[in-house]
C-alpha atoms as a PDB file:
ATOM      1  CA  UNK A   1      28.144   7.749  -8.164  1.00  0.00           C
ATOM      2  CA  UNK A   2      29.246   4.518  -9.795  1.00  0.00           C
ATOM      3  CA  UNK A   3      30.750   1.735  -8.136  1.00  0.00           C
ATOM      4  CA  UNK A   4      34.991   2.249  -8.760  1.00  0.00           C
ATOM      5  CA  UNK A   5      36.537  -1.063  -9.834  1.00  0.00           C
ATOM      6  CA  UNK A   6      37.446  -2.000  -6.374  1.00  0.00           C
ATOM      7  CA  UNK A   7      33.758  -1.842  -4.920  1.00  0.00           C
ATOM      8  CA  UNK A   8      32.413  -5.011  -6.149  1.00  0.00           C
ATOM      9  CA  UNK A   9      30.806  -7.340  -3.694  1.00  0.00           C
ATOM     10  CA  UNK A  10      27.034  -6.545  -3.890  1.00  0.00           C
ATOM     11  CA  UNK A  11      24.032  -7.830  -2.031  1.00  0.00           C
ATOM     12  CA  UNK A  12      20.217  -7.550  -3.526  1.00  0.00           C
ATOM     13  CA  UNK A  13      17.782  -7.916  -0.567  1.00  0.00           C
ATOM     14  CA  UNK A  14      14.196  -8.817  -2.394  1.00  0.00           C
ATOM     15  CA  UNK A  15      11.954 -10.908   0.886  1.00  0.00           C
ATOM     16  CA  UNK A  16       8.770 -10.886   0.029  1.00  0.00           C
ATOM     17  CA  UNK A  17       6.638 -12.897  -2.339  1.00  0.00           C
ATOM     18  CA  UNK A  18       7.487 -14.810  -5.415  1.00  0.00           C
ATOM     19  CA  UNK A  19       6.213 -12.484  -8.157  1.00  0.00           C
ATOM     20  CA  UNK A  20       7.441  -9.823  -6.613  1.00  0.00           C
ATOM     21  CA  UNK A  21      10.961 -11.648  -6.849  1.00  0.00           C
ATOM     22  CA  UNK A  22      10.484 -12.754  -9.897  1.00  0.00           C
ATOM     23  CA  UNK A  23      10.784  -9.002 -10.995  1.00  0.00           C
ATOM     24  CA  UNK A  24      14.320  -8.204  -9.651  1.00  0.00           C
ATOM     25  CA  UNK A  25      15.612 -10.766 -12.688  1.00  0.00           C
ATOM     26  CA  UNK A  26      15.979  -7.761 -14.887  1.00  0.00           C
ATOM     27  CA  UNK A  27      17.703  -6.000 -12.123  1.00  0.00           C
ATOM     28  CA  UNK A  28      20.264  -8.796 -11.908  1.00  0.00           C
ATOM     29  CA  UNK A  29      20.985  -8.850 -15.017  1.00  0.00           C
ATOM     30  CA  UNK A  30      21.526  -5.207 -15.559  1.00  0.00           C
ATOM     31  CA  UNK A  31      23.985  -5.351 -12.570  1.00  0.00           C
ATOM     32  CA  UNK A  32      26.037  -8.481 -14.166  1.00  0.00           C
ATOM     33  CA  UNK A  33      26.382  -6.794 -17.808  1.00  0.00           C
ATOM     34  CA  UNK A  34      28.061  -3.849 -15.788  1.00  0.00           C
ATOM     35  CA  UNK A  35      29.783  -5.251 -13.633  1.00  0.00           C
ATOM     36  CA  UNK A  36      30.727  -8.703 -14.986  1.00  0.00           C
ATOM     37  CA  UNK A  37      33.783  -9.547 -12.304  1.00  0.00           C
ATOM     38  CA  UNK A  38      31.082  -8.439  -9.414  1.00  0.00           C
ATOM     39  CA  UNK A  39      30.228 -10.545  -6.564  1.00  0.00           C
ATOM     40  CA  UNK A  40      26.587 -10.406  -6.431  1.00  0.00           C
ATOM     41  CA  UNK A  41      24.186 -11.906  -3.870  1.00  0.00           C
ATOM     42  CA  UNK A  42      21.075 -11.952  -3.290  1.00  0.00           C
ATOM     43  CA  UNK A  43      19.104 -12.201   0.014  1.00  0.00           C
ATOM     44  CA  UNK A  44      15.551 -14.176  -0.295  1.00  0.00           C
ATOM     45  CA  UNK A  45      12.657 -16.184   1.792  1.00  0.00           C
ATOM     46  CA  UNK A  46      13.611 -19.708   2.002  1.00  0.00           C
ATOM     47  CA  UNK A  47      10.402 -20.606  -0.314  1.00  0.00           C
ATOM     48  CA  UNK A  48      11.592 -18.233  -2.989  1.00  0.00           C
ATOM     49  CA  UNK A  49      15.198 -19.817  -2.591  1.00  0.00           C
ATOM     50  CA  UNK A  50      14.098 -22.708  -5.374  1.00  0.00           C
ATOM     51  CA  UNK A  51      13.664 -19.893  -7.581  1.00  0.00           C
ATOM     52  CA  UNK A  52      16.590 -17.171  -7.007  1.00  0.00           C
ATOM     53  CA  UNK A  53      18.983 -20.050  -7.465  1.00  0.00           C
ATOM     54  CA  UNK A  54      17.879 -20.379 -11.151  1.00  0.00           C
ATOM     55  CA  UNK A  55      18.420 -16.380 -11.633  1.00  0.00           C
ATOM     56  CA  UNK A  56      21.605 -16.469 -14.187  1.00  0.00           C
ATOM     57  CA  UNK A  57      24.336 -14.009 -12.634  1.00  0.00           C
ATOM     58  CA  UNK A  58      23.781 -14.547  -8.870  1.00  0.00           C
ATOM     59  CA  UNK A  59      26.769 -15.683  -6.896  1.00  0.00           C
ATOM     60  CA  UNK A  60      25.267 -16.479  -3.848  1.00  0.00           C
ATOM     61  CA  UNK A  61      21.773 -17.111  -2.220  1.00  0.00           C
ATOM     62  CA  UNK A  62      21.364 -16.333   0.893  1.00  0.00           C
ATOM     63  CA  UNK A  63      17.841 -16.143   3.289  1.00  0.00           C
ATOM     64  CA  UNK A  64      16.122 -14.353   5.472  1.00  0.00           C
ATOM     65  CA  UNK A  65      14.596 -16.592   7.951  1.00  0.00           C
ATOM     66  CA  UNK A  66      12.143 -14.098   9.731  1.00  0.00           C
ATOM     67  CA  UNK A  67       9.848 -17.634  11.960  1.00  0.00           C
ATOM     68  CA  UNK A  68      13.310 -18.778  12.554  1.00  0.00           C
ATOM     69  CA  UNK A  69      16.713 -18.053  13.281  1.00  0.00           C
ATOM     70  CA  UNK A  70      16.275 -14.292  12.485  1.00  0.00           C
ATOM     71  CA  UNK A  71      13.506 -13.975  14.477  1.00  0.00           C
ATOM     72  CA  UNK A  72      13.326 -10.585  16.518  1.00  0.00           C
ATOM     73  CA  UNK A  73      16.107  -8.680  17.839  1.00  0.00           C
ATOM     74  CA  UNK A  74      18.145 -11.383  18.212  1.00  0.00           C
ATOM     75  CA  UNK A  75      17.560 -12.960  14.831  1.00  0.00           C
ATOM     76  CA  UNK A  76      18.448  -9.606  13.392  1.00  0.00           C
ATOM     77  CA  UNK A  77      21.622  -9.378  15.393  1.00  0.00           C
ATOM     78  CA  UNK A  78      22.748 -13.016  13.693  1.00  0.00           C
ATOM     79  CA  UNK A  79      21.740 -11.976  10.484  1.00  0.00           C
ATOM     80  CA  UNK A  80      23.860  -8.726  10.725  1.00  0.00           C
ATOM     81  CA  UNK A  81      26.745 -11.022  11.658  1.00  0.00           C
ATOM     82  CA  UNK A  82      26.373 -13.200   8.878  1.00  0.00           C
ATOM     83  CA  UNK A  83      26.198 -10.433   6.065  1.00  0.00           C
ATOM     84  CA  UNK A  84      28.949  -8.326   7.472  1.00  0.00           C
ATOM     85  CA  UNK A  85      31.130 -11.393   6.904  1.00  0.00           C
ATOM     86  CA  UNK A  86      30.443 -11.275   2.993  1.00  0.00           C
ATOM     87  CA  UNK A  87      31.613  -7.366   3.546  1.00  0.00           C
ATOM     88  CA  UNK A  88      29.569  -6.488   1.015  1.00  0.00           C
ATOM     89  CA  UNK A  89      29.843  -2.493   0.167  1.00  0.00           C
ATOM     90  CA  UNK A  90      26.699  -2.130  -1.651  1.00  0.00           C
ATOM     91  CA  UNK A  91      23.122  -3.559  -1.103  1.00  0.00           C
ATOM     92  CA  UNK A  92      20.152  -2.392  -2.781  1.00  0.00           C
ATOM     93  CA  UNK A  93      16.638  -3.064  -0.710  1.00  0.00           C
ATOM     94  CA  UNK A  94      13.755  -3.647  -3.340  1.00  0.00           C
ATOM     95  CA  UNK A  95      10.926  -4.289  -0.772  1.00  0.00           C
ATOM     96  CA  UNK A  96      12.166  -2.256   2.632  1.00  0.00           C
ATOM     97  CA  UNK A  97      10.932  -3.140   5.992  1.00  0.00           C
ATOM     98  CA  UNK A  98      12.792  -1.484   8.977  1.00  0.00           C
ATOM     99  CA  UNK A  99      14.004  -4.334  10.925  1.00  0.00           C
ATOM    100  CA  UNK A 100      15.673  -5.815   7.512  1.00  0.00           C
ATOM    101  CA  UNK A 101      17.512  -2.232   6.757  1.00  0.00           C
ATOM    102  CA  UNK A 102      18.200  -2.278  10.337  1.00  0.00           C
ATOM    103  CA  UNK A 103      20.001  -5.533   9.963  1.00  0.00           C
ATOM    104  CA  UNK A 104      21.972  -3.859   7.245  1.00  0.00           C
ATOM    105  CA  UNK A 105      23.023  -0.849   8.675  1.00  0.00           C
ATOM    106  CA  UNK A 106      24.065  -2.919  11.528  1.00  0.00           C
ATOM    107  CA  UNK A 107      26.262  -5.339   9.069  1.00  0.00           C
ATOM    108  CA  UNK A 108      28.476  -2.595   8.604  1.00  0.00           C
ATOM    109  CA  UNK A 109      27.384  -2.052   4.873  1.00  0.00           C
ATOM    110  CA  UNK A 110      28.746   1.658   3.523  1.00  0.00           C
ATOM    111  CA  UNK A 111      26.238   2.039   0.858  1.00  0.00           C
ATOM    112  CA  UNK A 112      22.848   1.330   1.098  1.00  0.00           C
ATOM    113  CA  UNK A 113      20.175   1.766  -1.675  1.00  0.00           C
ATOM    114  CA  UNK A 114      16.122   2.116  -1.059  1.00  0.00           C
ATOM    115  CA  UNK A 115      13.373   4.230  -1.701  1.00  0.00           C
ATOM    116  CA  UNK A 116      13.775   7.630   0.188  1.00  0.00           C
ATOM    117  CA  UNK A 117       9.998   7.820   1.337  1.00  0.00           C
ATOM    118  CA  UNK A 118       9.469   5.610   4.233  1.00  0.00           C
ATOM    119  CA  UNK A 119       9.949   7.362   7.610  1.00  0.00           C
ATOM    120  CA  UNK A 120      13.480   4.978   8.315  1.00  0.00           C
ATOM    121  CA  UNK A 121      14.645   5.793   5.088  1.00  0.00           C
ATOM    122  CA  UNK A 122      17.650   8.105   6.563  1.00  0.00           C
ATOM    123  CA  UNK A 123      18.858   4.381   7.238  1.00  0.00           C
ATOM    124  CA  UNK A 124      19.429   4.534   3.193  1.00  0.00           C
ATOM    125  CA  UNK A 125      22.627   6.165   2.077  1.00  0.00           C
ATOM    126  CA  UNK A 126      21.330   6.403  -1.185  1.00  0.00           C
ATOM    127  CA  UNK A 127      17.463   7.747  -1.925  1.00  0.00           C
ATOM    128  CA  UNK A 128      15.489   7.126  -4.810  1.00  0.00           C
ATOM    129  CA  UNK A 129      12.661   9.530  -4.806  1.00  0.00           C
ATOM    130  CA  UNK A 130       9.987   7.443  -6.570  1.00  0.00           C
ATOM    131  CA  UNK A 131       6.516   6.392  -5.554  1.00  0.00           C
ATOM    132  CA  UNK A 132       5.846   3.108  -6.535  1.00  0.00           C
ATOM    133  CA  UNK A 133       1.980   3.237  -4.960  1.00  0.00           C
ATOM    134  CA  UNK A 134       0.980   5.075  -7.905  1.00  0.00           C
ATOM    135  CA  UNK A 135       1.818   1.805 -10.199  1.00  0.00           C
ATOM    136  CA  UNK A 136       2.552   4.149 -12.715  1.00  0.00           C
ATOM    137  CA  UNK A 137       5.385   1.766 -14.260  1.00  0.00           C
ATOM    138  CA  UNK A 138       5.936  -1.938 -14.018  1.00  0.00           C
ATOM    139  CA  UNK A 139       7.282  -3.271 -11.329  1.00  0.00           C
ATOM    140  CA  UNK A 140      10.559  -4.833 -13.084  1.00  0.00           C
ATOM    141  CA  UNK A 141      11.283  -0.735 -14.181  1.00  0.00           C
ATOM    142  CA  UNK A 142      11.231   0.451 -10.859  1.00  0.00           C
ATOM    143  CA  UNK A 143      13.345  -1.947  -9.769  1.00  0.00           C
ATOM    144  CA  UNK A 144      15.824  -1.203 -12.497  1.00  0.00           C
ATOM    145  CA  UNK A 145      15.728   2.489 -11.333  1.00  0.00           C
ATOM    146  CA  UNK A 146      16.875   1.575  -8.139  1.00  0.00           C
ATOM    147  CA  UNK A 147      20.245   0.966  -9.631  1.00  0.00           C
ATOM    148  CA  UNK A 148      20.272   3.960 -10.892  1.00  0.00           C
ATOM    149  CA  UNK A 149      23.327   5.217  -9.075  1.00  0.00           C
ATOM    150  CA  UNK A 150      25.026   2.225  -9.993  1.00  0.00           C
ATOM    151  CA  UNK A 151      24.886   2.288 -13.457  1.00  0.00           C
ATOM    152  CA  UNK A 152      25.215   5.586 -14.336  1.00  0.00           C
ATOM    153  CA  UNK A 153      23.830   6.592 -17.914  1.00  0.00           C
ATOM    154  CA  UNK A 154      23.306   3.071 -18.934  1.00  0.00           C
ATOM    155  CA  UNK A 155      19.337   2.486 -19.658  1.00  0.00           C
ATOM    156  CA  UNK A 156      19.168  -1.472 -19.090  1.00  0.00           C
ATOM    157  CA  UNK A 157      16.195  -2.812 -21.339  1.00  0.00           C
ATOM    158  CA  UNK A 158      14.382  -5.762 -18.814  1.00  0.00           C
ATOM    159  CA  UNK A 159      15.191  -8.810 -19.353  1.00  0.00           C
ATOM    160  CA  UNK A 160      14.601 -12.628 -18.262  1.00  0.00           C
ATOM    161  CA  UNK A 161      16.868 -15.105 -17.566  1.00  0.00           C
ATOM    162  CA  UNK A 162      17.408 -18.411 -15.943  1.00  0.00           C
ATOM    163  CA  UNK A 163      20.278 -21.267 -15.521  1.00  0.00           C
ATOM    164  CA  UNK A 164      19.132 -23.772 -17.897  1.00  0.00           C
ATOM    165  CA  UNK A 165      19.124 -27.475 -15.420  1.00  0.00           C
ATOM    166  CA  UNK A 166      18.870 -30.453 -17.933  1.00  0.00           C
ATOM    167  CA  UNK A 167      17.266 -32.376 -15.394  1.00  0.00           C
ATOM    168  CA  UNK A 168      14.100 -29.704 -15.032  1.00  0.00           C
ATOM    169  CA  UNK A 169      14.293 -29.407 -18.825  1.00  0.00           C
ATOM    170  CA  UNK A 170      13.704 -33.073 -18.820  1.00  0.00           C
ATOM    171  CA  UNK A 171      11.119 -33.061 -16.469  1.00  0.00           C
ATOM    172  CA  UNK A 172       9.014 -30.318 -17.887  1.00  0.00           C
ATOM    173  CA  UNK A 173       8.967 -31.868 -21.654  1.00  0.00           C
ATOM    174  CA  UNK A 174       8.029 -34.713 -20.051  1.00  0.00           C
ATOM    175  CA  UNK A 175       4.786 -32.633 -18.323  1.00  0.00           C
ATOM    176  CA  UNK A 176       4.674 -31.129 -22.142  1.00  0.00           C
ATOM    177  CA  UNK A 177       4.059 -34.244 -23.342  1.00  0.00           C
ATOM    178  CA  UNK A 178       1.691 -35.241 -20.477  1.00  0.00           C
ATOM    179  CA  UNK A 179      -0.669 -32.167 -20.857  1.00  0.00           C
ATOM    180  CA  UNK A 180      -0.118 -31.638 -24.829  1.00  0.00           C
ATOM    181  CA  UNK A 181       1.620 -28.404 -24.709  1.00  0.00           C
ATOM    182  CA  UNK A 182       3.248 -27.393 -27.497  1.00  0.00           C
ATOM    183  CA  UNK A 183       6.799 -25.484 -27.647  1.00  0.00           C
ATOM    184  CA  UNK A 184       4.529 -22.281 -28.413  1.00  0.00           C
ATOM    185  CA  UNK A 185       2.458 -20.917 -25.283  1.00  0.00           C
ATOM    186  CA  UNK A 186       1.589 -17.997 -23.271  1.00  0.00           C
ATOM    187  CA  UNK A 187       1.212 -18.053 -19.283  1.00  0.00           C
ATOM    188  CA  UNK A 188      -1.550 -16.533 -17.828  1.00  0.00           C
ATOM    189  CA  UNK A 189      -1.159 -15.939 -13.929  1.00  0.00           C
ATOM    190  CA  UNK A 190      -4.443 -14.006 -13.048  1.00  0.00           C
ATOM    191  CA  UNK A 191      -3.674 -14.145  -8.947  1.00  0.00           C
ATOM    192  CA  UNK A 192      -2.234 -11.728  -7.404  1.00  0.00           C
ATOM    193  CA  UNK A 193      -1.351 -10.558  -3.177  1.00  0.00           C
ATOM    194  CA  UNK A 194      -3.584  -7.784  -3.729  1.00  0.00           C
ATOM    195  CA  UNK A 195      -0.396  -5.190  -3.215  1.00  0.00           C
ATOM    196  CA  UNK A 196      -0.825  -3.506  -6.784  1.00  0.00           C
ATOM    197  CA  UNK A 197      -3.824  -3.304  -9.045  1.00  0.00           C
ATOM    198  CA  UNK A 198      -4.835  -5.908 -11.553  1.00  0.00           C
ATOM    199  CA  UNK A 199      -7.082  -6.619 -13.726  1.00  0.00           C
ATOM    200  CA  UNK A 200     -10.728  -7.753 -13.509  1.00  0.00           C
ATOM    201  CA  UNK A 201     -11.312 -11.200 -14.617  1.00  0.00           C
ATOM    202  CA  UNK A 202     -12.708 -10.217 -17.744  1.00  0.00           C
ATOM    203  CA  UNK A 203     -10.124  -8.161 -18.767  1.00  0.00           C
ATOM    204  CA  UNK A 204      -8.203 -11.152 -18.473  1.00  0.00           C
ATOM    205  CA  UNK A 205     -10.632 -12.848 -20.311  1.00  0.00           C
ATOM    206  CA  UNK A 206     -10.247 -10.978 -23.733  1.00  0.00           C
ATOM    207  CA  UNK A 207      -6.765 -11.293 -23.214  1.00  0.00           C
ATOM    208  CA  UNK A 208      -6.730 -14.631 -23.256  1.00  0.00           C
ATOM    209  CA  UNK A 209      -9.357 -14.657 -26.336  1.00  0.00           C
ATOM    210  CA  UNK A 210      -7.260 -12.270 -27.998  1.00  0.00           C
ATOM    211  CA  UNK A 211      -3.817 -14.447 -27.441  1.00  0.00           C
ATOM    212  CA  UNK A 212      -5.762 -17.718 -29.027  1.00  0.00           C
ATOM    213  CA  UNK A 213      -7.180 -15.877 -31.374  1.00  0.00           C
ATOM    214  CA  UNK A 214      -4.158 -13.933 -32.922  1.00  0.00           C
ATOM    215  CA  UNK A 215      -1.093 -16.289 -31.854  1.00  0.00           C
ATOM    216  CA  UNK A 216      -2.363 -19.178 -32.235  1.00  0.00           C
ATOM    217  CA  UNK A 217      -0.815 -19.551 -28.753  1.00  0.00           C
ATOM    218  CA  UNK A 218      -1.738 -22.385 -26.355  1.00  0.00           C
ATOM    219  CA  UNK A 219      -2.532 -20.653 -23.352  1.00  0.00           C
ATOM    220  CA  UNK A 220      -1.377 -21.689 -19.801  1.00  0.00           C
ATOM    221  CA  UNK A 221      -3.202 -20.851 -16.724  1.00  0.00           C
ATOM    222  CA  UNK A 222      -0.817 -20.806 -13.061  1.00  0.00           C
ATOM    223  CA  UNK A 223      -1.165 -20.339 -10.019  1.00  0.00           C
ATOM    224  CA  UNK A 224      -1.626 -22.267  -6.327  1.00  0.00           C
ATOM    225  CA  UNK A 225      -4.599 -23.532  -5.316  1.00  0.00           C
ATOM    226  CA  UNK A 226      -5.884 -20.311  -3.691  1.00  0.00           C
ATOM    227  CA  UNK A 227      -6.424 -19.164  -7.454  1.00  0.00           C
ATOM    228  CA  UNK A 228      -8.488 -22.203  -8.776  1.00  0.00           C
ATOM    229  CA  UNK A 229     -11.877 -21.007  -8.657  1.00  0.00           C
ATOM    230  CA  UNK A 230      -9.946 -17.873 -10.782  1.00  0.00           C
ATOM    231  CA  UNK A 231      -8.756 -19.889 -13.665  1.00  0.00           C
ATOM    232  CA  UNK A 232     -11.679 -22.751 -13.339  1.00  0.00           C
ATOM    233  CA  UNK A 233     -13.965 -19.389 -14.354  1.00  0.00           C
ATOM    234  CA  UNK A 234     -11.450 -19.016 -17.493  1.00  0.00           C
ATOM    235  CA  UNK A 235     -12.154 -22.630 -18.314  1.00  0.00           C
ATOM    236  CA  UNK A 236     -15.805 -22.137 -18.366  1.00  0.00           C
ATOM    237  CA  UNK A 237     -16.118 -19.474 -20.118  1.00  0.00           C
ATOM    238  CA  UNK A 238     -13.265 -19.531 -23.339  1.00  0.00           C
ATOM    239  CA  UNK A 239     -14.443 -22.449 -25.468  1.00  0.00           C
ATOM    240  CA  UNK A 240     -11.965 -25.077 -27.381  1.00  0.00           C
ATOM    241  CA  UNK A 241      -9.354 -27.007 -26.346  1.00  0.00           C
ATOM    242  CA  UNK A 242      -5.893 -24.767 -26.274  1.00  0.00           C
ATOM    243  CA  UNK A 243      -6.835 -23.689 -22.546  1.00  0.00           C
ATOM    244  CA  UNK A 244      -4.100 -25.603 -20.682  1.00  0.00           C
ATOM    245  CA  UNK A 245      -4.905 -25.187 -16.640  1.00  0.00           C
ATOM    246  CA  UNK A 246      -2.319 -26.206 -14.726  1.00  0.00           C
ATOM    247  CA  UNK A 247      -3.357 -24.505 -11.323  1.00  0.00           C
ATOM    248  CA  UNK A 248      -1.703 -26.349  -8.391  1.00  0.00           C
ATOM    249  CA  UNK A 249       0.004 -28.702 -10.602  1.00  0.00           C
ATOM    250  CA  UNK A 250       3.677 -27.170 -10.867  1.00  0.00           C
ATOM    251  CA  UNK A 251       6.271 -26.820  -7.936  1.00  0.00           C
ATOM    252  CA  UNK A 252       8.164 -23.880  -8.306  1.00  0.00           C
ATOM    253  CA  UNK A 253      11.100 -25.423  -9.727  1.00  0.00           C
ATOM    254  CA  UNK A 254       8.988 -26.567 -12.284  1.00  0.00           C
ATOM    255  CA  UNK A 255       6.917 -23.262 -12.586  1.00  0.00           C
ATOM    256  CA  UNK A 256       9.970 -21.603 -13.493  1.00  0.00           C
ATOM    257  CA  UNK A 257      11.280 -24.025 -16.253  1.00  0.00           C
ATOM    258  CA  UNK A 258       7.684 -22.985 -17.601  1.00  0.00           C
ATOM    259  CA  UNK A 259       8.116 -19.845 -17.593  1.00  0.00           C
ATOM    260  CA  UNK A 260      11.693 -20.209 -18.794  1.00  0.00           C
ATOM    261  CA  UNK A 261      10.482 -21.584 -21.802  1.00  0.00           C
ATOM    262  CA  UNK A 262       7.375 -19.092 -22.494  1.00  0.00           C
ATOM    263  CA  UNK A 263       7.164 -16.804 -25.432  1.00  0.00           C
ATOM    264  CA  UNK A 264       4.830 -14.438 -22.814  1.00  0.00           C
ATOM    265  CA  UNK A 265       3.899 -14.136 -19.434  1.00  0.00           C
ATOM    266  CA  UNK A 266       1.273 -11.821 -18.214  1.00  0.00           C
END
């Protein structure tokens, strides 16, 4: 069932890490072409805030502090307080957890959207039946299926975009400039959280080879300092000089002007 004109106040509940977040853009997106007048908002971690704030088509950010205010029962009982005065009649949970849909259920939300095969799932009033274990899809598709009920027929293609801030613009030709990046590059984020499969270092390897060697791409290497010793084994081993490493070197305001202005991220 689609939403009815009426029903248009809409909360996206993503909490987990930041490229896991960084997938729900297409989501968004979909959701504001179909519903241009909507309300949407979109519940977060505080360190992902930076980022959701740049997602275009996002009324609202709002966050999930799970070490602080919303800690345990009592936490949850504040944060079902606080959403159920947005009276939102949709939300749509891309990463469940039980005490969050809890906290939902308890806000007084009619219609609630999440996968139908965790065993609090009856929580959901509206079931997707889709394993996402299997990774047989990207994870920016099955978040798009989530909305299925929402939209109906409409197929949304994924797609990527941020609020353009002059002031990050600014900053990051200035880092351009710094690091000789030209307005043509790829990003190559080899790190992961280990929740989905990736691939082995020297698949990322030919990648890479194959982008410089096709593209004529500059290649960028992200990623914290827990993936260093990841992208200083890139740097080793793919001569020349188009290998731009900027591991621990970006905040995430800054990562995600970067990635605004990518022709590919992988």
């Amino acid at each position: 069932m689609k939403l009815s004109p009426e029903h248009h106040r809409i909360l996206l509940v993503r909490t987990d890490r930041i490229g896991d977040t960084l997938l729900t853009i297409p989501a968004v997106i979909a959701l504001r072409q179909q519903f241009p007048d909507a309300f949407i908002a979109f519940l977060c971690q505080p360190y992902t805030e930076p980022m959701v704030q740049r997602i275009s088509g996002i009324n609202q950010v709002l966050t999930y502090e799970k070490e602080g205010k919303h800690k345990g029962w009592r936490g949850l009982e504040l944060l079902s307080r606080e959403l159920s005065s947005y009276r939102f009649d949709s939300t749509v949970v891309f990463f469940p957890c039980v005490s969050l849909l809890w906290a939902l259920w308890r806000a007084g939300i009619p219609r609630r959207i999440g996968t139908g095969f965790r065993w609090y799932s009856f929580l959901f009033t509206d079931r997707v039946m889709e394993h996402r274990k299997e990774c047989l899809k990207h994870e920016a598709d099955y978040n798009l299926n989530l909305l299925s009920n929402l939209l109906g027929n409409t197929k949304p293609v994924p797609k990527f975009d941020f609020n353009e801030d002059h002031e990050l613009s600014d900053n990051w030709k200035k880092l351009q400039n710094q690091y000789g990046v030209g307005p043509n590059y790829a990003i190559v984020h080899a790190g992961s959280g280990k929740s989905a499969p990736n691939l082995s270092l020297d698949q990322y390897r030919i990648l890479i080879e194959k982008l410089l060697r096709e593209n004529k791409w500059q290649v960028l290497l992200t990623g914290s300092t827990a993936e260093a010793e990841i992208n200083q084994h890139f740097m080793e081993k793919i001569p020349g000089d188009e290998i731009v490493n900027f591991t621990g070197k970006l905040s995430l305001v800054q990562l995600m002007e970067c990635i605004r202005n990518a022709r590919l991220l992988i």
